[in-house]
N, C-alpha and C. Protein backbone atom coordinates (compact mmCIF):
# COMPACT_ATOMS: atom_id res chain seq x y z
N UNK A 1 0.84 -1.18 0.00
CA UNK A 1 0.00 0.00 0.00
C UNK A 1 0.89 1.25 0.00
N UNK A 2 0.15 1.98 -0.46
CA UNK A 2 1.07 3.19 -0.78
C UNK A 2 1.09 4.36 0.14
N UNK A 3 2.18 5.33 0.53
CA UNK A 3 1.91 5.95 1.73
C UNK A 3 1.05 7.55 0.74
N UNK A 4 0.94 7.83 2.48
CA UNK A 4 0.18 9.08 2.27
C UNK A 4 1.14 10.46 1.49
N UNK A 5 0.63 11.56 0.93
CA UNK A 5 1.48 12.13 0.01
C UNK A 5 1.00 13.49 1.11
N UNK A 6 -0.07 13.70 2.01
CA UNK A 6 -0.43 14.58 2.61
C UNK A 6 -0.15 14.33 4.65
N UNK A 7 -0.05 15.19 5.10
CA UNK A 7 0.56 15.48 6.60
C UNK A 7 -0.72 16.77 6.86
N UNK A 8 -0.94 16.10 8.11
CA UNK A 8 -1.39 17.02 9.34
C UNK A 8 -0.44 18.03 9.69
N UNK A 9 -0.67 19.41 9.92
CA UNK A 9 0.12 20.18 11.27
C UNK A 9 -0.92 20.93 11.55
N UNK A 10 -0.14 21.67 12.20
CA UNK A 10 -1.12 22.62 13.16
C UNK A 10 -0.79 23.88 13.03
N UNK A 11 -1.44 24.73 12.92
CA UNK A 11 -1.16 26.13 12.64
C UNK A 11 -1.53 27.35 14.06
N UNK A 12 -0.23 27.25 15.11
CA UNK A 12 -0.32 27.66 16.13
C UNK A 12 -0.62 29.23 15.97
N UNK A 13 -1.10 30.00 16.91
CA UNK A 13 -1.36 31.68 17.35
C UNK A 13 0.42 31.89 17.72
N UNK A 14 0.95 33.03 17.29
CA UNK A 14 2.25 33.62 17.67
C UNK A 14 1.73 35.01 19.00
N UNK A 15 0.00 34.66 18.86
CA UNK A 15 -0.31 35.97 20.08
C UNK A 15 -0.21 35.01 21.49
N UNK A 16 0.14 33.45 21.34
CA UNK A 16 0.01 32.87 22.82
C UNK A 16 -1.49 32.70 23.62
N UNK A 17 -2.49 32.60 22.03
CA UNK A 17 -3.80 32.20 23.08
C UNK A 17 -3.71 30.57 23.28
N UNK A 18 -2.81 30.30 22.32
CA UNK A 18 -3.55 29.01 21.93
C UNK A 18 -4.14 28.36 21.18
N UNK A 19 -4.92 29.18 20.63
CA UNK A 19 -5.94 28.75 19.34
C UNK A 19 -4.87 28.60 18.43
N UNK A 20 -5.69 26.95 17.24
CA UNK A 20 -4.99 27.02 16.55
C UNK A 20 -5.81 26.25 15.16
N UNK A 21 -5.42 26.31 14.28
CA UNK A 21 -6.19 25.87 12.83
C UNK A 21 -5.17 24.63 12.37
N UNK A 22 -6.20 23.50 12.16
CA UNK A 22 -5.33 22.53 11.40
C UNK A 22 -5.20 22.26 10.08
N UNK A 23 -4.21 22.15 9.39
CA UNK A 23 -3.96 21.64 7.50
C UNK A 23 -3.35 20.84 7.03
N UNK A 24 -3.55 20.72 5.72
CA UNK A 24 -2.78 19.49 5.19
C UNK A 24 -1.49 20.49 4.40
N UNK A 25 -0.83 19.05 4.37
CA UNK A 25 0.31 20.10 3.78
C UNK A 25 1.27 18.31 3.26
N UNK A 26 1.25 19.07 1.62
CA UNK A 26 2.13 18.18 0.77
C UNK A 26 3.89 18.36 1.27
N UNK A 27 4.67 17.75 2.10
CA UNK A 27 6.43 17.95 2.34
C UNK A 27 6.70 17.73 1.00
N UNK A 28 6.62 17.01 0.17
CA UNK A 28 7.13 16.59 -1.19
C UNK A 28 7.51 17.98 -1.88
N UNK A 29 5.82 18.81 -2.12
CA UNK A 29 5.79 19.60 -2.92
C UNK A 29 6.29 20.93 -2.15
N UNK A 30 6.03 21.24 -0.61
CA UNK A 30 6.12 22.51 -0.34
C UNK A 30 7.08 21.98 0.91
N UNK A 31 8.20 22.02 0.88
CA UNK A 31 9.44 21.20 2.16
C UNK A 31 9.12 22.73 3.30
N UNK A 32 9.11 23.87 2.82
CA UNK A 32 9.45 24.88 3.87
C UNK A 32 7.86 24.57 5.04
N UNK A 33 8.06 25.37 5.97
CA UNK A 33 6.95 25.50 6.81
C UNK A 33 5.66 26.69 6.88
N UNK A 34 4.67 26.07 6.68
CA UNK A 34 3.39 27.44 6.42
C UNK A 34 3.93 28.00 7.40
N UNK A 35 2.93 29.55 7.47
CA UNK A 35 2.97 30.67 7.71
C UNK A 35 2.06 31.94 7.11
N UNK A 36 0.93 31.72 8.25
CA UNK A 36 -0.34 32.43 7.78
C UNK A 36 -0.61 33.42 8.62
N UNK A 37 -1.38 34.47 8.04
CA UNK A 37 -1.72 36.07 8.85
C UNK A 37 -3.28 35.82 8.75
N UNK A 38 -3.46 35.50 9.48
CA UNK A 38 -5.41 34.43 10.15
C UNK A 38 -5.31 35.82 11.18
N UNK A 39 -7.48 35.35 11.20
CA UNK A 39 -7.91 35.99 12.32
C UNK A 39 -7.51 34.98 13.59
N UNK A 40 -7.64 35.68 14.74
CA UNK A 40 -7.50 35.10 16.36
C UNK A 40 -8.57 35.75 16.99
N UNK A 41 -9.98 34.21 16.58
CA UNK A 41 -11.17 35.20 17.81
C UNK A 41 -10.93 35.36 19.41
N UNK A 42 -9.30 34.74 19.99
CA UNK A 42 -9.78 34.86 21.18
C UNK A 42 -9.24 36.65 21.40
N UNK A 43 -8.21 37.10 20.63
CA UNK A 43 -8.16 38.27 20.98
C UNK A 43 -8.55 39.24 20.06
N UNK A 44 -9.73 38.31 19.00
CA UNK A 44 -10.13 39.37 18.24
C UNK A 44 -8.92 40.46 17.17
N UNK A 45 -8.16 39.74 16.67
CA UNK A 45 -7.65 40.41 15.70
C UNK A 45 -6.76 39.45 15.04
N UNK A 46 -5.90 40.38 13.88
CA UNK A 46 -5.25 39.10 12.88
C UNK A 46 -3.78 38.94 13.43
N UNK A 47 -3.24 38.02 13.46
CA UNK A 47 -1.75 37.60 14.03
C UNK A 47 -1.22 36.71 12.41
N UNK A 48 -0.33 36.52 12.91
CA UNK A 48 0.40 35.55 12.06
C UNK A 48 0.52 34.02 13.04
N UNK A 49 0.03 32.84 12.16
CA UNK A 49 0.09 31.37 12.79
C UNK A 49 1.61 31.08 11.82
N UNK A 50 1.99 30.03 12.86
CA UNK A 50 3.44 29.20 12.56
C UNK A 50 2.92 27.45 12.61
N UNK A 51 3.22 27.08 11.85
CA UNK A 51 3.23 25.35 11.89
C UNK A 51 3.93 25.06 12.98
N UNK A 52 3.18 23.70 13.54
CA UNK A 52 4.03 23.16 14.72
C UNK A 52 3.42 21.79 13.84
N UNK A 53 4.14 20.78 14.81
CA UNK A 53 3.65 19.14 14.45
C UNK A 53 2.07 18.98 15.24
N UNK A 54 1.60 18.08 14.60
CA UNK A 54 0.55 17.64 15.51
C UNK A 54 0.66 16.68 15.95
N UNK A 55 0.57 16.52 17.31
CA UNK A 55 0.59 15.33 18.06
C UNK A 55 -0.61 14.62 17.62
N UNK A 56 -0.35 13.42 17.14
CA UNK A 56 -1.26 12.00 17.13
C UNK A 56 -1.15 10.81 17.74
C-alpha cells in the first residue's frame, strides 16, 4: 500500500492564546513550513500562525 502524500500540522497563534487551525500540507511539494496572517477570535484580531507538528 502506498503511503500518504499529505501530513497534518497545526497552525499555532504567535499571540500565545492558543488557538490554533489545522492543514494538510504536501512535504514533497512545499518542504518549507506554512505561515499564515489568520484571524484570532480569542483576541479578536489578525496575528500571524506558525506550523508546529501535531501530536497523534
Amino acid at each position: 500500500m502506498a503511503k500518504k502524500n499529505t501530513i497534518l500540522v497545526k497552525l499555532v497563534s504567535t499571540a500565545g492564546t492558543g488557538f490554533y487551525f489545522v492543514k494538510r500540507r504536501n512535504p514533497r511539494k512545499q518542504p518549507e513550513k506554512l505561515a499564515f496572517r489568520k484571524y484570532d477570535p480569542v483576541i479578536r484580531k489578525h496575528v500571524d500562525f506558525k506550523e508546529e507538528k501535531l501530536k497523534s
